[in-house]
C-alpha atoms as a PDB file:
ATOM      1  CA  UNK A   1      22.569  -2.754 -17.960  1.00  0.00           C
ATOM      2  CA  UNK A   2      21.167  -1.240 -21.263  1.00  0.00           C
ATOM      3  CA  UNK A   3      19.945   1.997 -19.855  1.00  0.00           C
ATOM      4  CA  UNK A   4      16.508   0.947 -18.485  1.00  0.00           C
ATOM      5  CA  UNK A   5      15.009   3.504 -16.213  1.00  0.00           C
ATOM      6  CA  UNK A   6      14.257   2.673 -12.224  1.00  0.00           C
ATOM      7  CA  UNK A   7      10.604   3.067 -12.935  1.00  0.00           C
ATOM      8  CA  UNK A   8      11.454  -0.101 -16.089  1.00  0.00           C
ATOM      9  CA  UNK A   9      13.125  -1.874 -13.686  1.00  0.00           C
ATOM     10  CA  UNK A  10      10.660  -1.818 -10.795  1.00  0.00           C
ATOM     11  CA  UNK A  11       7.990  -3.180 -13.671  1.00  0.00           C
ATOM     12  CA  UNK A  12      10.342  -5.691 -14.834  1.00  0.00           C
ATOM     13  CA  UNK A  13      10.843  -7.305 -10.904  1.00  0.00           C
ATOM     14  CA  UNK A  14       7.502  -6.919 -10.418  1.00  0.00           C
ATOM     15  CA  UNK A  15       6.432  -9.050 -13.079  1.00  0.00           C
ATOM     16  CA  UNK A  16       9.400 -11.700 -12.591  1.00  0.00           C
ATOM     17  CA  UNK A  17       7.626 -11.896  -9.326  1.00  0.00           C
ATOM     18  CA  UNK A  18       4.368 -12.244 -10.778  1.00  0.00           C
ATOM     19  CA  UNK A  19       5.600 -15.292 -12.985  1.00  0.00           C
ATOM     20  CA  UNK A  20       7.377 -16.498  -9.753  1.00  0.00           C
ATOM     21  CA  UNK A  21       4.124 -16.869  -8.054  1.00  0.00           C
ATOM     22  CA  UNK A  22       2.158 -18.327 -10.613  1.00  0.00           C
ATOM     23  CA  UNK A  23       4.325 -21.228 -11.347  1.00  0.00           C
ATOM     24  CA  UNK A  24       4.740 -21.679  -7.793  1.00  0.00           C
ATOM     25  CA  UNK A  25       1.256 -21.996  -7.354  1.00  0.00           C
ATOM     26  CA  UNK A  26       0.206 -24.301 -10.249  1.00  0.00           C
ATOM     27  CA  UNK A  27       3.708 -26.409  -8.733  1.00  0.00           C
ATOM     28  CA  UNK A  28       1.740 -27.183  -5.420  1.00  0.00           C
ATOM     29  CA  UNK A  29       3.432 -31.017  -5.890  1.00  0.00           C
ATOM     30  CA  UNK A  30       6.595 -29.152  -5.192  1.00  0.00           C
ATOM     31  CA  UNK A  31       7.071 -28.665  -1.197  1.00  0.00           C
ATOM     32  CA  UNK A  32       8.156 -26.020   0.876  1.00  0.00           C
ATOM     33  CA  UNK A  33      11.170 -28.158   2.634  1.00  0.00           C
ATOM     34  CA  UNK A  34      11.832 -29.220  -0.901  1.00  0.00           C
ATOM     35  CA  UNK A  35      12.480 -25.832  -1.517  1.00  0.00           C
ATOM     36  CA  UNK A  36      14.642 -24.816   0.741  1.00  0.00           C
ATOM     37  CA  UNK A  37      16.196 -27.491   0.958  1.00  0.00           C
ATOM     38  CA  UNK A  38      17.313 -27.168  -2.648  1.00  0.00           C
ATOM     39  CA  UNK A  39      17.519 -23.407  -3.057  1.00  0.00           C
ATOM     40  CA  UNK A  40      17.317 -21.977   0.642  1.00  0.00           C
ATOM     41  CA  UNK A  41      14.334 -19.768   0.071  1.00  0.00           C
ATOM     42  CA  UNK A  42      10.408 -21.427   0.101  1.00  0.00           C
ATOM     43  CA  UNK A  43       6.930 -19.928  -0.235  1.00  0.00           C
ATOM     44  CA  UNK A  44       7.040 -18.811   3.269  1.00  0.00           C
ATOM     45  CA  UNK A  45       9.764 -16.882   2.601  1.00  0.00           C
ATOM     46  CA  UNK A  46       8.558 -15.163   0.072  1.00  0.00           C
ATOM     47  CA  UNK A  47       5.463 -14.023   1.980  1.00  0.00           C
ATOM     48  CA  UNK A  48       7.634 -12.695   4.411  1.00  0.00           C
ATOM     49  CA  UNK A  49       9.728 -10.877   2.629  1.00  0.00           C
ATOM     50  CA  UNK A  50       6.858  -9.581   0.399  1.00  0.00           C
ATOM     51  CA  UNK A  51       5.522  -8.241   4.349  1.00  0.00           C
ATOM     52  CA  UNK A  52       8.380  -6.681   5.708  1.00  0.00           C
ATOM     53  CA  UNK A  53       8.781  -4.631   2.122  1.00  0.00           C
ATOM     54  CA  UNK A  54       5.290  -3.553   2.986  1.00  0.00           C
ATOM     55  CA  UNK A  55       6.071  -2.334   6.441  1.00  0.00           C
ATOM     56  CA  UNK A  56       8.910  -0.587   5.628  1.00  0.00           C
ATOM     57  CA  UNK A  57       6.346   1.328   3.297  1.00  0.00           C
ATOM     58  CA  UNK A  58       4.210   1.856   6.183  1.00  0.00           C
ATOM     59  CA  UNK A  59       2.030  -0.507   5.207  1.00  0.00           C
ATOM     60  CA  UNK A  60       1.123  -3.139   7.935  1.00  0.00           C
ATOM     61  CA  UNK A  61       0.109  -6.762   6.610  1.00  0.00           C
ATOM     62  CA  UNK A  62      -0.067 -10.269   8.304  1.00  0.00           C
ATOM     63  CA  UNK A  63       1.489 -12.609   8.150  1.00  0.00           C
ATOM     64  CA  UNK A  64      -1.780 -15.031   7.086  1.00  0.00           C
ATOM     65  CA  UNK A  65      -2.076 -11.726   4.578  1.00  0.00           C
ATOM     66  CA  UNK A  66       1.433 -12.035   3.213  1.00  0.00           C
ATOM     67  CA  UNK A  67       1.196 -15.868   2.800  1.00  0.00           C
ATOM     68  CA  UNK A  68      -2.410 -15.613   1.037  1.00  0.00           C
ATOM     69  CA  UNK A  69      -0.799 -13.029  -1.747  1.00  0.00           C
ATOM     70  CA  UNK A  70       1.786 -15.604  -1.990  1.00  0.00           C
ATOM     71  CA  UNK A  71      -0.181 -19.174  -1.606  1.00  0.00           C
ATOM     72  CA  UNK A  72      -2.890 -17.097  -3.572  1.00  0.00           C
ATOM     73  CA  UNK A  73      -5.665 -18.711  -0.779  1.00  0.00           C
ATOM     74  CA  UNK A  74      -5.277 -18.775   3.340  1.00  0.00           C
ATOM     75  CA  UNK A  75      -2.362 -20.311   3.972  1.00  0.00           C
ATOM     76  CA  UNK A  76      -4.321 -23.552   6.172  1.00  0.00           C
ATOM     77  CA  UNK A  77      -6.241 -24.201   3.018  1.00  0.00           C
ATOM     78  CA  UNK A  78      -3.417 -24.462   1.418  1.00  0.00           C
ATOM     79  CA  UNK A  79      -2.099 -26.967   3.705  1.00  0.00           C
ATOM     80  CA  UNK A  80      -5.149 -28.534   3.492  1.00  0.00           C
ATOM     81  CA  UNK A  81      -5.207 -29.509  -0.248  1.00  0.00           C
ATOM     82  CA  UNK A  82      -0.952 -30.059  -1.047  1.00  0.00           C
ATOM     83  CA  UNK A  83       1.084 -29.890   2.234  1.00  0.00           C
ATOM     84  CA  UNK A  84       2.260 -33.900   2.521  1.00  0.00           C
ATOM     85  CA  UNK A  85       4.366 -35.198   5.412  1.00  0.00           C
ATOM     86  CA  UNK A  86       8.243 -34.377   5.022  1.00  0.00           C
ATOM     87  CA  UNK A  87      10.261 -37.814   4.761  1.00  0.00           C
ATOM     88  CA  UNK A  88      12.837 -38.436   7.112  1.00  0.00           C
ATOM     89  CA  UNK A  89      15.508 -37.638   4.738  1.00  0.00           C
ATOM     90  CA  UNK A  90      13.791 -34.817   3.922  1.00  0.00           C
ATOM     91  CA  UNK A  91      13.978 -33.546   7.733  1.00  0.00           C
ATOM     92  CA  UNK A  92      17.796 -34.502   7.699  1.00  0.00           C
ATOM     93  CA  UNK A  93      18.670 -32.320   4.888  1.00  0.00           C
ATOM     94  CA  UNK A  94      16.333 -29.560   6.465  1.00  0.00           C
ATOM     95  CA  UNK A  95      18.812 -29.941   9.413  1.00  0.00           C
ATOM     96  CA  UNK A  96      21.945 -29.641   7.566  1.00  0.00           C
ATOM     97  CA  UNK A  97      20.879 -26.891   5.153  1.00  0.00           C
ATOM     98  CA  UNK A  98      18.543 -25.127   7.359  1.00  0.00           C
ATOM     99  CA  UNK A  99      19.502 -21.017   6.832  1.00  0.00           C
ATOM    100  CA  UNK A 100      20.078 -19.533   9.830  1.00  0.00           C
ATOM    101  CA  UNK A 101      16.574 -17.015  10.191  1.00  0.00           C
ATOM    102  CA  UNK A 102      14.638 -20.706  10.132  1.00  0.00           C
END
């Protein structure tokens, strides 16, 4: 790298992940299973991850808090207002691609 301190590089992830969460909130057309079944990884995932980095700070979130930071409102509203029935060959690829901790 060109010599960018931790504390740089903490502020630099942090606002990829930022920008990752915005545009995956104004791209509420874009699924969760379409997600993973394209790049493994889905909104979900993210709010989990974002949780257990929290707990292994010692700080103890839910998971309808994780999801919120990530959805950016409670999870079942969410749901509510973009979630659409997976297709069948939606569910099939799910099947085939599904990563293991799913």
């Amino acid at each position: 790298m060109t010599g960018i301190t931790e504390d740089q590089q903490r502020d630099f992830e942090a606002a990829a992940f930022r920008r990752l969460l915005r545009h995956l909130r104004e791209r509420s057309d874009v699924q969760n299973i379409d997600l993973m079944n394209l790049a493994g990884f889905c909104r979900n995932c993210l709010s989990n991850w974002y949780r257990e980095a929290a707990e292994a700070e010692g700080v103890a979130l839910t998971k309808d808090e994780s999801r919120e930071i990530v959805y950016g409102m409670p999870y079942a509203e969410w749901q509510k207002l973009y979630q659409t029935e997976a297709s069948q060959a939606q569910k099939a690829a799910f099947e085939v691609n599904r990563p293991k901790d799913h």
